[in-house]
PDB file of N, CA and C in Angstrom:
ATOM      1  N   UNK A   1      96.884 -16.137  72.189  1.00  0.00           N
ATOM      2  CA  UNK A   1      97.979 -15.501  72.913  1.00  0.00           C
ATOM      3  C   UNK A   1      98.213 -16.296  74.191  1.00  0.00           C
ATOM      4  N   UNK A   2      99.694 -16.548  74.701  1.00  0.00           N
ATOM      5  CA  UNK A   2      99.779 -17.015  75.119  1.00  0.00           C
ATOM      6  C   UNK A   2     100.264 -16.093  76.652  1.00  0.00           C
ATOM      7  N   UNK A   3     100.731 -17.030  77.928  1.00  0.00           N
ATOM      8  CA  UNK A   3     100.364 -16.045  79.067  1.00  0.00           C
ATOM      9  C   UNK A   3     101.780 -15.368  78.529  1.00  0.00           C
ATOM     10  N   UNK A   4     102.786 -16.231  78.404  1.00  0.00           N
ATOM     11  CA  UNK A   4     104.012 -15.148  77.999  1.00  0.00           C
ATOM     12  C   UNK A   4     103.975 -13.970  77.186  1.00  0.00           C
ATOM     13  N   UNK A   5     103.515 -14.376  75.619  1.00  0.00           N
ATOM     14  CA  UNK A   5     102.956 -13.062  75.299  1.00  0.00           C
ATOM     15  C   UNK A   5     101.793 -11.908  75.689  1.00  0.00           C
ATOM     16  N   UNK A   6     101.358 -12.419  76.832  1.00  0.00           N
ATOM     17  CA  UNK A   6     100.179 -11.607  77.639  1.00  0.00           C
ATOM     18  C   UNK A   6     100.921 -10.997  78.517  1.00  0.00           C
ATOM     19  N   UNK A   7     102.272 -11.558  79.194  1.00  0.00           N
ATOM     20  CA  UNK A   7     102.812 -10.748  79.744  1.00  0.00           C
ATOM     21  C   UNK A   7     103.770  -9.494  79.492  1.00  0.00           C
ATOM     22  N   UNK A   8     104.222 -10.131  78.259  1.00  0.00           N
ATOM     23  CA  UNK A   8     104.776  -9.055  77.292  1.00  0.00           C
ATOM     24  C   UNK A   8     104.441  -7.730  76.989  1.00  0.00           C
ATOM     25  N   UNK A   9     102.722  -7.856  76.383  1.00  0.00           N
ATOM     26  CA  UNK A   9     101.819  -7.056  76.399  1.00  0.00           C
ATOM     27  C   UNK A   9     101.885  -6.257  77.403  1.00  0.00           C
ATOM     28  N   UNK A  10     101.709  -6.624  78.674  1.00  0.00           N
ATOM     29  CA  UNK A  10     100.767  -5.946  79.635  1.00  0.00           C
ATOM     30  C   UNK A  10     102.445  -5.097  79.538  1.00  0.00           C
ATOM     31  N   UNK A  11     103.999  -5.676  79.636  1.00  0.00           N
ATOM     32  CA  UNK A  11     104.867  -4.688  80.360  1.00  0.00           C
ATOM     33  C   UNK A  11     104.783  -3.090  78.963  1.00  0.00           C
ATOM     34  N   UNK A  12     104.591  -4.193  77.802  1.00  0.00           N
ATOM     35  CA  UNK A  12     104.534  -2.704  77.156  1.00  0.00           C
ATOM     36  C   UNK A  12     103.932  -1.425  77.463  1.00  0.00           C
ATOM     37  N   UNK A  13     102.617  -2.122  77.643  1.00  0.00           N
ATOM     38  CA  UNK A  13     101.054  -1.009  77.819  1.00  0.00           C
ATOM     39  C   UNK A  13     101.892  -0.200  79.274  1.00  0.00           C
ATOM     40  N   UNK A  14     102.358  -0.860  80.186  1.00  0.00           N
ATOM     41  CA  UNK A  14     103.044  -0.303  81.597  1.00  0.00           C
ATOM     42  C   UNK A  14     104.169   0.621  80.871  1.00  0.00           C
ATOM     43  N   UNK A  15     104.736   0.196  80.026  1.00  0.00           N
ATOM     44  CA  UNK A  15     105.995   1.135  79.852  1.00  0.00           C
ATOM     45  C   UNK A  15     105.278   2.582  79.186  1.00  0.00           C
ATOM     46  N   UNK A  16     104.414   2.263  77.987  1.00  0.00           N
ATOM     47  CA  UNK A  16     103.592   3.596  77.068  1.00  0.00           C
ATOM     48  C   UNK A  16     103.592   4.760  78.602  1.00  0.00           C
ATOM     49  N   UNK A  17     102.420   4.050  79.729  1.00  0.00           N
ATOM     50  CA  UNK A  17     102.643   5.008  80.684  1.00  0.00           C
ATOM     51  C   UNK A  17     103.064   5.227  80.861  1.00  0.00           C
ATOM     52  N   UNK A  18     104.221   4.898  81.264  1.00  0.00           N
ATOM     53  CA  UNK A  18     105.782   5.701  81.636  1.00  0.00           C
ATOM     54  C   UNK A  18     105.978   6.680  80.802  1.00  0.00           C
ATOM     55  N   UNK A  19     105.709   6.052  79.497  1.00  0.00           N
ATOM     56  CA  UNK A  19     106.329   7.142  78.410  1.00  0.00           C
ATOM     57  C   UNK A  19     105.124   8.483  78.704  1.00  0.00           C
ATOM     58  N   UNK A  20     103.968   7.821  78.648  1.00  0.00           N
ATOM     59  CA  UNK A  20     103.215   9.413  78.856  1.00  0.00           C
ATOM     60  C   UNK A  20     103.315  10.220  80.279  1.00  0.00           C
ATOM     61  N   UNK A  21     104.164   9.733  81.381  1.00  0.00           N
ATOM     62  CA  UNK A  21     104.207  10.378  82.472  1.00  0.00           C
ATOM     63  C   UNK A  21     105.457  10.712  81.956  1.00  0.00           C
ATOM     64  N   UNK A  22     106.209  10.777  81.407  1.00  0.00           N
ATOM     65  CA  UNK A  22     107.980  11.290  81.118  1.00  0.00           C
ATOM     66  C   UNK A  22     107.008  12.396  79.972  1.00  0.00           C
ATOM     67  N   UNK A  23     106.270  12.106  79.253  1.00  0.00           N
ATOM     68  CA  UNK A  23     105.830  13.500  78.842  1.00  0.00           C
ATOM     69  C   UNK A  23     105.209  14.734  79.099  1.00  0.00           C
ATOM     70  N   UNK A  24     104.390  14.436  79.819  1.00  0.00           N
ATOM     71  CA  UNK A  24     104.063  15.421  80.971  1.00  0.00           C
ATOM     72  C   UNK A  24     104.877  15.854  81.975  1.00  0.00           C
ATOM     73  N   UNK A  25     106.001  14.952  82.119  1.00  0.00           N
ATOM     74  CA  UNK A  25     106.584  15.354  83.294  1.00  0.00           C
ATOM     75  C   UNK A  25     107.748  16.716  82.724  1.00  0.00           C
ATOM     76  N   UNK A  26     107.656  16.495  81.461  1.00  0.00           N
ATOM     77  CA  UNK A  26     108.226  18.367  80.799  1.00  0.00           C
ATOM     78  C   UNK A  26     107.507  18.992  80.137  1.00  0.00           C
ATOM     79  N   UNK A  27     106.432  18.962  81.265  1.00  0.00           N
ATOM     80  CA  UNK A  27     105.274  20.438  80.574  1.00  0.00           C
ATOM     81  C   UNK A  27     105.464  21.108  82.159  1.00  0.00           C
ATOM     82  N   UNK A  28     105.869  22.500  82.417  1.00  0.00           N
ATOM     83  CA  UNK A  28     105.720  22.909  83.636  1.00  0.00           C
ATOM     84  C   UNK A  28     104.508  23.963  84.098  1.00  0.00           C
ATOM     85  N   UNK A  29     103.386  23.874  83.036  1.00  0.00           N
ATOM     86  CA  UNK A  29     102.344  24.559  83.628  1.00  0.00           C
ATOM     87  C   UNK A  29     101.464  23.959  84.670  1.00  0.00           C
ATOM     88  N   UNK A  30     100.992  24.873  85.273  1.00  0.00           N
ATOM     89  CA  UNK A  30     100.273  23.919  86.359  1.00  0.00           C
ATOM     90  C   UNK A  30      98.931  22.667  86.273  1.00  0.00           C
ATOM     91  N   UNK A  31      98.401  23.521  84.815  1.00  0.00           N
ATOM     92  CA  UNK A  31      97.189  22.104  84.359  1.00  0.00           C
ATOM     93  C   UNK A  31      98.229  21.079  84.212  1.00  0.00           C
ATOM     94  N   UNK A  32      99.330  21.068  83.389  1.00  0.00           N
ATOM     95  CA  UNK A  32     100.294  19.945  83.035  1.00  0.00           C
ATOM     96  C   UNK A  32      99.976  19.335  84.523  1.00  0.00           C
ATOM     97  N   UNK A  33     100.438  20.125  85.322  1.00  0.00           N
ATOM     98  CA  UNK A  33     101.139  19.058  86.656  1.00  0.00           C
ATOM     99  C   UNK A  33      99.998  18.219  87.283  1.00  0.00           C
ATOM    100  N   UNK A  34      98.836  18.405  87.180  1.00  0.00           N
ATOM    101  CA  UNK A  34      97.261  18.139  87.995  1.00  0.00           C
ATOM    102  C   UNK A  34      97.198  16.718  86.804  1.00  0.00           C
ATOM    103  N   UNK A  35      97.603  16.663  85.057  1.00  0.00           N
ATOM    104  CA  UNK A  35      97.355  15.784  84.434  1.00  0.00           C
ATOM    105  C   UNK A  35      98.526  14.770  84.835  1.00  0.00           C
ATOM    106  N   UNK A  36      99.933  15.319  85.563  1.00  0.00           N
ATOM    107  CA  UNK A  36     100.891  14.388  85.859  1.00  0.00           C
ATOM    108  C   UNK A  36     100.124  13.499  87.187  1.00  0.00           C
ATOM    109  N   UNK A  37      99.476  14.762  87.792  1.00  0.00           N
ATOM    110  CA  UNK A  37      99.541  13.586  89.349  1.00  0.00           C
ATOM    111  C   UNK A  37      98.226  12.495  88.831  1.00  0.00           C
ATOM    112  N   UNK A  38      97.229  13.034  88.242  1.00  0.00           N
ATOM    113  CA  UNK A  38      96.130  12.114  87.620  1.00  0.00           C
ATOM    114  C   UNK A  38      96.817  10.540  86.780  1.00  0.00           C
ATOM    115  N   UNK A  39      97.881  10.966  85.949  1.00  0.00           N
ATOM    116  CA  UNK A  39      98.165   9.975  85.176  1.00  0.00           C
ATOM    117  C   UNK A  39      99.286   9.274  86.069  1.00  0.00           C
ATOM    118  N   UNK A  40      99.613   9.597  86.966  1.00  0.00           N
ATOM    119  CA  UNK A  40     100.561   8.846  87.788  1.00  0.00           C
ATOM    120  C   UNK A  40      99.752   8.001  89.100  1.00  0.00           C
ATOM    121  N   UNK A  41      98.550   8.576  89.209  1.00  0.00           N
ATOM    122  CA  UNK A  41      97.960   7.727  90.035  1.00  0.00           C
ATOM    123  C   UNK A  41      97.120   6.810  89.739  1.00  0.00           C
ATOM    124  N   UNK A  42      96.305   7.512  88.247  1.00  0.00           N
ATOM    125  CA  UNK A  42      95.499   5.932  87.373  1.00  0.00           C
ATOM    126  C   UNK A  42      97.038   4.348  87.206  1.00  0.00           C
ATOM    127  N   UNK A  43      98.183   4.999  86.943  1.00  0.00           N
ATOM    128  CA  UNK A  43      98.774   3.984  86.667  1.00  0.00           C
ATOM    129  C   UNK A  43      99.908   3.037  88.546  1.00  0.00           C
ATOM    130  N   UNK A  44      99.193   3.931  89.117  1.00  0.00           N
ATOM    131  CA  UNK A  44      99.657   3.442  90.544  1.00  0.00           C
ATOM    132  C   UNK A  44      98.400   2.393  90.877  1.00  0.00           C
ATOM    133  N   UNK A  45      97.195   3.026  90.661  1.00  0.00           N
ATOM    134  CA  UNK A  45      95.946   1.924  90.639  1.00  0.00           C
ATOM    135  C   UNK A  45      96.122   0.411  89.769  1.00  0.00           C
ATOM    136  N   UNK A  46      96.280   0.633  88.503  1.00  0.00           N
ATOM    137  CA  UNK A  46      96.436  -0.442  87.900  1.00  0.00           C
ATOM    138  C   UNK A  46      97.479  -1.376  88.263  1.00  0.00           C
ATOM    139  N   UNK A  47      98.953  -0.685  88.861  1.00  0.00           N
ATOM    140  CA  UNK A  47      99.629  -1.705  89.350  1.00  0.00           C
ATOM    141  C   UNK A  47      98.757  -2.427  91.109  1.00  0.00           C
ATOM    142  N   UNK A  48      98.449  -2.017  91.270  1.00  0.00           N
ATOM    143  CA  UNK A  48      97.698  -2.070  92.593  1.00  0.00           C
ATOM    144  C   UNK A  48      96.607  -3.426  92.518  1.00  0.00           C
ATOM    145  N   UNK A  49      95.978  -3.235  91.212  1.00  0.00           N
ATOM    146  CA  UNK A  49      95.203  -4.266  90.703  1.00  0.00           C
ATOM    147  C   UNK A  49      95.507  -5.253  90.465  1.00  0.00           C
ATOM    148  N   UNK A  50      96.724  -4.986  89.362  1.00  0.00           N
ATOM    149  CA  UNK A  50      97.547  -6.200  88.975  1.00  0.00           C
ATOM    150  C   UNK A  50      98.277  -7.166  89.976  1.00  0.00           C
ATOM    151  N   UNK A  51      98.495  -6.436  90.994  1.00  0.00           N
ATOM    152  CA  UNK A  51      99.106  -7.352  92.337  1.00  0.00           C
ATOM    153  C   UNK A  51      97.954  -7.746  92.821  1.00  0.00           C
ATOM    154  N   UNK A  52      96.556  -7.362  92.920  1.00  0.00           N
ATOM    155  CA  UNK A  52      95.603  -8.018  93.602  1.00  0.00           C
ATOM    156  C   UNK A  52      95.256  -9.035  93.324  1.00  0.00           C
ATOM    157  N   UNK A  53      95.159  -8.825  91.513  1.00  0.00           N
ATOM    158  CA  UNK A  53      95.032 -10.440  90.844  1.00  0.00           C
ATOM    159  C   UNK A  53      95.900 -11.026  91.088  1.00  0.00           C
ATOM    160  N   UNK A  54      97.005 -11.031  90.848  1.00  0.00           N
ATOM    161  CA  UNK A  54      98.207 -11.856  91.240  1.00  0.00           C
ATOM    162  C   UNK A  54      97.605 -12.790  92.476  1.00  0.00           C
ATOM    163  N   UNK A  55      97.478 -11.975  93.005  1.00  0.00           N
ATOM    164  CA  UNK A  55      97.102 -12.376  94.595  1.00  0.00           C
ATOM    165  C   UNK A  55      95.970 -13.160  94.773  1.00  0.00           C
ATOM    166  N   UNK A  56      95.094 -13.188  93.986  1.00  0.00           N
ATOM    167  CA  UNK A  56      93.244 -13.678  94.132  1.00  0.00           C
ATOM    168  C   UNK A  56      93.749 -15.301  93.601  1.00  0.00           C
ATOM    169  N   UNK A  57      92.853 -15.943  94.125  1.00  0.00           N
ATOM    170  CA  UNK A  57      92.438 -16.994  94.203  1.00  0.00           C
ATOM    171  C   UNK A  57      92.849 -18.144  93.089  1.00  0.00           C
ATOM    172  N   UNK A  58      91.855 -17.246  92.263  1.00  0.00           N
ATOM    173  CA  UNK A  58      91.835 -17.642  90.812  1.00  0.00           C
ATOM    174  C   UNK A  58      92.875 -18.004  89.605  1.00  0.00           C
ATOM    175  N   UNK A  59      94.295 -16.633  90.528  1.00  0.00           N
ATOM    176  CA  UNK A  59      95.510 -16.890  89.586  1.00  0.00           C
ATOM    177  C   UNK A  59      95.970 -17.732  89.980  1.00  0.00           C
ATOM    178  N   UNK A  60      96.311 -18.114  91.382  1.00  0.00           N
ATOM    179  CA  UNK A  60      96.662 -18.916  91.784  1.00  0.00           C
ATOM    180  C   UNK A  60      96.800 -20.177  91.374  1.00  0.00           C
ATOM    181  N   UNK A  61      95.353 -20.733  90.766  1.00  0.00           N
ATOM    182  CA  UNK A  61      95.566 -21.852  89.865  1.00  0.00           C
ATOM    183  C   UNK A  61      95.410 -22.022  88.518  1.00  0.00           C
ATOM    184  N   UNK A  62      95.414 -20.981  88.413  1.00  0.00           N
ATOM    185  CA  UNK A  62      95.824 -20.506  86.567  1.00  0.00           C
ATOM    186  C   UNK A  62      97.083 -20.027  86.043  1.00  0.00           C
ATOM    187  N   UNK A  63      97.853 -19.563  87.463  1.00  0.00           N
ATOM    188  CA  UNK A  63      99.039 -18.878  86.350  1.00  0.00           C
ATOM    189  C   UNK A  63      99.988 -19.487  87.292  1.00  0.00           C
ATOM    190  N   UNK A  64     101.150 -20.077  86.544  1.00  0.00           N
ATOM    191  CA  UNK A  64     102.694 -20.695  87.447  1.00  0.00           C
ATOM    192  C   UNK A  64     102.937 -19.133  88.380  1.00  0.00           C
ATOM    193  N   UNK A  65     103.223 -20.191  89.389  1.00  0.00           N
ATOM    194  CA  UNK A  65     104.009 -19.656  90.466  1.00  0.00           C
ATOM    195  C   UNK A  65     105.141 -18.560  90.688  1.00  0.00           C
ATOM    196  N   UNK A  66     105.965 -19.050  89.180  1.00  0.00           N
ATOM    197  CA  UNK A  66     107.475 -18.212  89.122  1.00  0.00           C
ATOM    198  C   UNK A  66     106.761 -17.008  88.782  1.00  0.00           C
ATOM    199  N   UNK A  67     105.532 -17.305  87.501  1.00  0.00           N
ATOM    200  CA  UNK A  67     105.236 -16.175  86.845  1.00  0.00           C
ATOM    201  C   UNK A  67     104.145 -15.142  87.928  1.00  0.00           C
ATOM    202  N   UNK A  68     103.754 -15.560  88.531  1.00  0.00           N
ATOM    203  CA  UNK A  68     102.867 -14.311  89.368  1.00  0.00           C
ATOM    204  C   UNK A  68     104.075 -14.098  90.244  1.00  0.00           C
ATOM    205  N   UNK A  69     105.147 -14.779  90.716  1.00  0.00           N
ATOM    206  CA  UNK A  69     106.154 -14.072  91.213  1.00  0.00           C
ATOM    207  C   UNK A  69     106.868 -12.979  90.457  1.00  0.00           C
ATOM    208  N   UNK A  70     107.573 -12.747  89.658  1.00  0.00           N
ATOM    209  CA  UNK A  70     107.916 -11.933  88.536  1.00  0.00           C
ATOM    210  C   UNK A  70     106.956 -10.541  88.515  1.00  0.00           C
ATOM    211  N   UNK A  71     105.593 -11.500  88.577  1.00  0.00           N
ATOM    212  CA  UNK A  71     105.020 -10.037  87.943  1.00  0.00           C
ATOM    213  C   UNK A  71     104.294  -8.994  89.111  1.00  0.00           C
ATOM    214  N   UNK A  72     104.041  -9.998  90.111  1.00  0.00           N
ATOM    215  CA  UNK A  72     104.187  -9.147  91.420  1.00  0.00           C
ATOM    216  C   UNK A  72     105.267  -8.068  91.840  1.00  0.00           C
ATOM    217  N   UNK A  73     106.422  -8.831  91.713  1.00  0.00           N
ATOM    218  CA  UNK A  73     107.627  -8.255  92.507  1.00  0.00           C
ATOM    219  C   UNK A  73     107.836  -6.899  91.148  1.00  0.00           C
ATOM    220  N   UNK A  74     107.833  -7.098  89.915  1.00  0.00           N
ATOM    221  CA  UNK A  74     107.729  -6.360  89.048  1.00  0.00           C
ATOM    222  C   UNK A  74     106.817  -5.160  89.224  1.00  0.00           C
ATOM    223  N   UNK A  75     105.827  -5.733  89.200  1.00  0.00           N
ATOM    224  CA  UNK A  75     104.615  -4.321  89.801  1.00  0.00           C
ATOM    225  C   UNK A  75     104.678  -3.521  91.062  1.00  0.00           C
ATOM    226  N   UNK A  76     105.357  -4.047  92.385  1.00  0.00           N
ATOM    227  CA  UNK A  76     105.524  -3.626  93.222  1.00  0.00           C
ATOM    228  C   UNK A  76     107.026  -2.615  92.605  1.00  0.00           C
ATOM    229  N   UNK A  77     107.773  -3.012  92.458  1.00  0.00           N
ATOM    230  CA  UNK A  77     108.822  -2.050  92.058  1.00  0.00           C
ATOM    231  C   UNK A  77     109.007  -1.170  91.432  1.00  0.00           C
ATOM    232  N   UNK A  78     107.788  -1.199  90.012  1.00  0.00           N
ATOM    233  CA  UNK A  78     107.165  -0.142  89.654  1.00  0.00           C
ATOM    234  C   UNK A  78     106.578   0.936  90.799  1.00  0.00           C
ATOM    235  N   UNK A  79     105.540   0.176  91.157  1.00  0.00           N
ATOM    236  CA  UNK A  79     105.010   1.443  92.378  1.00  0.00           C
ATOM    237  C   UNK A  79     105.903   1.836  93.481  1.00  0.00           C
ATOM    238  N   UNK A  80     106.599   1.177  94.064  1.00  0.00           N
ATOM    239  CA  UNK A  80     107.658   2.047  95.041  1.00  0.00           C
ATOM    240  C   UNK A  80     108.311   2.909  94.293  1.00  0.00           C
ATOM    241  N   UNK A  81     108.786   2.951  92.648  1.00  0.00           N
ATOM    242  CA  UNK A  81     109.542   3.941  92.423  1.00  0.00           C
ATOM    243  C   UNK A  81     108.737   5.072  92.452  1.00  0.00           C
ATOM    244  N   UNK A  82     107.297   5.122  91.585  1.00  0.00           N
ATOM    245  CA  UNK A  82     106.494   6.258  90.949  1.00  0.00           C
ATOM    246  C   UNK A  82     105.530   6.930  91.839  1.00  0.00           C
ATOM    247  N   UNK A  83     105.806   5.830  93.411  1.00  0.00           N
ATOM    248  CA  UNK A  83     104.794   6.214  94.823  1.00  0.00           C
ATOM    249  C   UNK A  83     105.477   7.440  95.434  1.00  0.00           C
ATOM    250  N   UNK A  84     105.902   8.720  94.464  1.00  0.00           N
ATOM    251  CA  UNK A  84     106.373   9.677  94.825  1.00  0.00           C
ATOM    252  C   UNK A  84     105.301  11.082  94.607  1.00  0.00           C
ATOM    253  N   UNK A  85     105.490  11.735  95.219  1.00  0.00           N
ATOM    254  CA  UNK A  85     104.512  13.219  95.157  1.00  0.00           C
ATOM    255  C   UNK A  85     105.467  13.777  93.607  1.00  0.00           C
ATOM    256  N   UNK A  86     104.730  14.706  92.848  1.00  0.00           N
ATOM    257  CA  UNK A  86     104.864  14.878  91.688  1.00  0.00           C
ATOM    258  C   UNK A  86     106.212  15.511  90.733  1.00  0.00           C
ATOM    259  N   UNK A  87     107.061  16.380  92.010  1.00  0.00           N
ATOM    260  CA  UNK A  87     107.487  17.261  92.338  1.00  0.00           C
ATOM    261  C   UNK A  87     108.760  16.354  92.337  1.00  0.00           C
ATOM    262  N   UNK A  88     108.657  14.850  92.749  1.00  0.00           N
ATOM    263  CA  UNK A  88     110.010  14.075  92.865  1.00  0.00           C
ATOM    264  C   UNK A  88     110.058  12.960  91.547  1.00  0.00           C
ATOM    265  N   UNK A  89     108.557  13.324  90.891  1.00  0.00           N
ATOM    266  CA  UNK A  89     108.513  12.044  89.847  1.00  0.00           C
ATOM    267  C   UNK A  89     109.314  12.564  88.799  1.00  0.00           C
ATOM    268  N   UNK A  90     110.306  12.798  88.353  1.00  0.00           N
ATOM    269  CA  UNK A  90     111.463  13.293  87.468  1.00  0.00           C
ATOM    270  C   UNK A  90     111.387  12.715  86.879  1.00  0.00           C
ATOM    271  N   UNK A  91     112.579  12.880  85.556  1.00  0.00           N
ATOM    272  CA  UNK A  91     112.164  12.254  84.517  1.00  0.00           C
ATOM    273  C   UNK A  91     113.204  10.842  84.577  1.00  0.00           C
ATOM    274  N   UNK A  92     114.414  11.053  85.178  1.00  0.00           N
ATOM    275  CA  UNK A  92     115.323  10.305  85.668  1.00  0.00           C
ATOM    276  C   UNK A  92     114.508   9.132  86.667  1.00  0.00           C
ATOM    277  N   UNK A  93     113.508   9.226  87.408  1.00  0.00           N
ATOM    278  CA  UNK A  93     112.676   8.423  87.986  1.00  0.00           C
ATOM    279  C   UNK A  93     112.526   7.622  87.240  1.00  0.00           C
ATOM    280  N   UNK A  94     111.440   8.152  86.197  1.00  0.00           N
ATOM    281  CA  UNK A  94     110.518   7.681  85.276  1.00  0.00           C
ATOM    282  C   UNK A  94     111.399   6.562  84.015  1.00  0.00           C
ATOM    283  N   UNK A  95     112.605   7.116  83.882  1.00  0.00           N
ATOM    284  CA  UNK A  95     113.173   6.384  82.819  1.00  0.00           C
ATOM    285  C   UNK A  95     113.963   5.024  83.912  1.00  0.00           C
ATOM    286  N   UNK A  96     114.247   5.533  84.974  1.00  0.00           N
ATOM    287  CA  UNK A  96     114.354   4.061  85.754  1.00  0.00           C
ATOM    288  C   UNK A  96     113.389   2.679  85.957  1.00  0.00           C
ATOM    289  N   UNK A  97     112.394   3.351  85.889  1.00  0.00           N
ATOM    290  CA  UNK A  97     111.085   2.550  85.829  1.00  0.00           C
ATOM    291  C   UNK A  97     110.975   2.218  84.815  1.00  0.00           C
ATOM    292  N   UNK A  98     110.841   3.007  83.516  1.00  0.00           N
ATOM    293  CA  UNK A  98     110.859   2.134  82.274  1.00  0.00           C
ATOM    294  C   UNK A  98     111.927   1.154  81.954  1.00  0.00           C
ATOM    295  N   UNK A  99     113.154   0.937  82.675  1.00  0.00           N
ATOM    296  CA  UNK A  99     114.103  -0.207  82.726  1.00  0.00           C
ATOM    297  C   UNK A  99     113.682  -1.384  83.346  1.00  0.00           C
ATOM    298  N   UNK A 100     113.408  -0.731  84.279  1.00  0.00           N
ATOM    299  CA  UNK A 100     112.999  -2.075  85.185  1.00  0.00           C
ATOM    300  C   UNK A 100     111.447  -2.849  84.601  1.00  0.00           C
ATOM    301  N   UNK A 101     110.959  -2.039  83.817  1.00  0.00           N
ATOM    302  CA  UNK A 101     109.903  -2.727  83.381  1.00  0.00           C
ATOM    303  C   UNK A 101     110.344  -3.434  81.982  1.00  0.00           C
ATOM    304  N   UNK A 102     111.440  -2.893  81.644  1.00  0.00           N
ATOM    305  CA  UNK A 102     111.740  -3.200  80.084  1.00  0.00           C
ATOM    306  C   UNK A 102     112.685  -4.643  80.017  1.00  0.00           C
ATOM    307  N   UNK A 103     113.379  -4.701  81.943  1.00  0.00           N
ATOM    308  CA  UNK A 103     113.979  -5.667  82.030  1.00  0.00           C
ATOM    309  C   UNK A 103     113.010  -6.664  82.647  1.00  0.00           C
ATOM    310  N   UNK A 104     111.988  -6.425  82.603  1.00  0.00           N
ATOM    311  CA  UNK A 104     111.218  -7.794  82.364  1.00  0.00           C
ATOM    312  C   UNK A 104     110.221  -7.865  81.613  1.00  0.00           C
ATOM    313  N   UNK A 105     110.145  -7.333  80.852  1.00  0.00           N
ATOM    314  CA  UNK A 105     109.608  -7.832  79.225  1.00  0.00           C
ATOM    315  C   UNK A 105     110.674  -8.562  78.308  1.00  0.00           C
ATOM    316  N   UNK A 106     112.159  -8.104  78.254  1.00  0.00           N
ATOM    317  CA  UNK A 106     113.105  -9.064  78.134  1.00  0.00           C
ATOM    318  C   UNK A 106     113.160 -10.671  78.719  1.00  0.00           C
ATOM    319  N   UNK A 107     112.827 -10.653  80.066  1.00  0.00           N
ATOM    320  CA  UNK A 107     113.194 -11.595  80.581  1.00  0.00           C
ATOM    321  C   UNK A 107     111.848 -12.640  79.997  1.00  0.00           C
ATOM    322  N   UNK A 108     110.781 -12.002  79.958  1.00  0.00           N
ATOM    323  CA  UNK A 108     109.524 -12.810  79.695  1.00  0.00           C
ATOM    324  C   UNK A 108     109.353 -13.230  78.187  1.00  0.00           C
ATOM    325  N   UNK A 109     109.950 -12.337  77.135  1.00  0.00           N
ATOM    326  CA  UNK A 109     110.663 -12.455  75.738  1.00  0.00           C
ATOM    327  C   UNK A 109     111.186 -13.741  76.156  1.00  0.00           C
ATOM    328  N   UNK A 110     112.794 -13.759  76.845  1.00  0.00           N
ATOM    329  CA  UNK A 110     113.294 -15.115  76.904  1.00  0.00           C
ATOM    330  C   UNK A 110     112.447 -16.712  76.783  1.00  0.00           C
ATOM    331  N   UNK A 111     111.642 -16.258  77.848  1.00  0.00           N
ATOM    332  CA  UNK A 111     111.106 -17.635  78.113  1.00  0.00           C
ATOM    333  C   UNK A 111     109.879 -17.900  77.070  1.00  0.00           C
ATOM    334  N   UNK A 112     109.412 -16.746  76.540  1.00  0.00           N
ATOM    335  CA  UNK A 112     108.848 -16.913  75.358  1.00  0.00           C
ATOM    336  C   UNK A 112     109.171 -17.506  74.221  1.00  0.00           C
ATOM    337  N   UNK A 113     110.127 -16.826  73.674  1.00  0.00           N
ATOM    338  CA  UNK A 113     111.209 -17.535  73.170  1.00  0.00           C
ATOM    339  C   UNK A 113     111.445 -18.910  73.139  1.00  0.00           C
ATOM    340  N   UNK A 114     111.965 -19.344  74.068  1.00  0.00           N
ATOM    341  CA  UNK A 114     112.279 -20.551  74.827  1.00  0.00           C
ATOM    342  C   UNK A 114     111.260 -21.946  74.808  1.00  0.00           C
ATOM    343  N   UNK A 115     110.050 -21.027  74.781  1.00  0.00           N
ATOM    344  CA  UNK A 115     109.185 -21.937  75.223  1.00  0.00           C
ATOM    345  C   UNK A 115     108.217 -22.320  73.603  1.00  0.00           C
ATOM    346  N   UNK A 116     108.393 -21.409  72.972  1.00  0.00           N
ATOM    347  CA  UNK A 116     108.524 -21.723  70.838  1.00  0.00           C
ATOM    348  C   UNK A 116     108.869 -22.516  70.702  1.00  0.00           C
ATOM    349  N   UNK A 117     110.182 -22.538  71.160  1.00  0.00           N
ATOM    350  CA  UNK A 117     111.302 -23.232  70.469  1.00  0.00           C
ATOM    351  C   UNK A 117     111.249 -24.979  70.899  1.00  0.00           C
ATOM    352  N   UNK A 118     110.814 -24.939  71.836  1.00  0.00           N
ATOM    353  CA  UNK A 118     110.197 -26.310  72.796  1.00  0.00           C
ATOM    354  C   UNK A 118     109.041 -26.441  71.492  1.00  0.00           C
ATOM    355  N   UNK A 119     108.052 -25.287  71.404  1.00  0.00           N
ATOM    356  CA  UNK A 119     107.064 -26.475  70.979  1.00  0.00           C
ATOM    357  C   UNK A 119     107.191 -26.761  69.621  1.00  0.00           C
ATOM    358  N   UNK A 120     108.284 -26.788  68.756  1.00  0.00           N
ATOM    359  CA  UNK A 120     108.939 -26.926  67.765  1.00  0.00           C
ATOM    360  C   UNK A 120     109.699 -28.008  67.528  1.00  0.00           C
ATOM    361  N   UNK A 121     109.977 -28.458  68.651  1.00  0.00           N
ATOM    362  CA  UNK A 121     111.179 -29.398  68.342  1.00  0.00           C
ATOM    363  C   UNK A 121     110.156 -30.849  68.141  1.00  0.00           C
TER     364      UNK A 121
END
């Protein structure tokens, strides 16, 4: 696997969460809501992580430049949307976030894509 399709990966696994916080987010009992703020903050951590690596040392000279850009600015935009108390994480939130994550699994598709097709010719 390659990092493009690794990045692919990872936006899916990011979007599933979404999808399981848009499911919880229409259960209105109160255990529901304690499993919303839990599953909205394991996946506020992981973006948290994912920018740290981004950030560490190590990616630095392992992964292009554009691409820890992308996936930084990507992860951060995730968490500013979902860095809401529980009560504002709607479902209209949540499906914004799954765009913005979905529009860059597209974009990383492209260059995936792209970059096949290079080693083909």
């Amino acid at each position: 696997m390659d990092l493009a399709e690794a990045l692919i990966e990872l936006c899916g696994r990011i979007w599933l969460e979404l999808e399981h916080l848009a499911h919880l987010n229409g259960r209105s009992r109160a255990s529901e809501t304690s499993s919303l703020d839990l599953a909205a903050e394991t996946l506020r951590l992981e973006l948290l992580l994912i920018i740290d690596a981004c950030e560490s040392a190590s990616w630095v000279f392992m992964v292009d430049p554009d691409v820890r850009r992308r996936l930084i600015a990507m992860s951060r935009d995730v968490l500013a949307i979902i860095a809401v108390e529980s009560n504002k994480l709607t479902l209209g939130v949540i499906e914004s976030t799954q765009d913005r994550v979905f529009e860059e699994a597209l974009l990383q598709n492209g260059l995936f894509l792209a970059n096949r097709r290079m080693e083909y010719s």
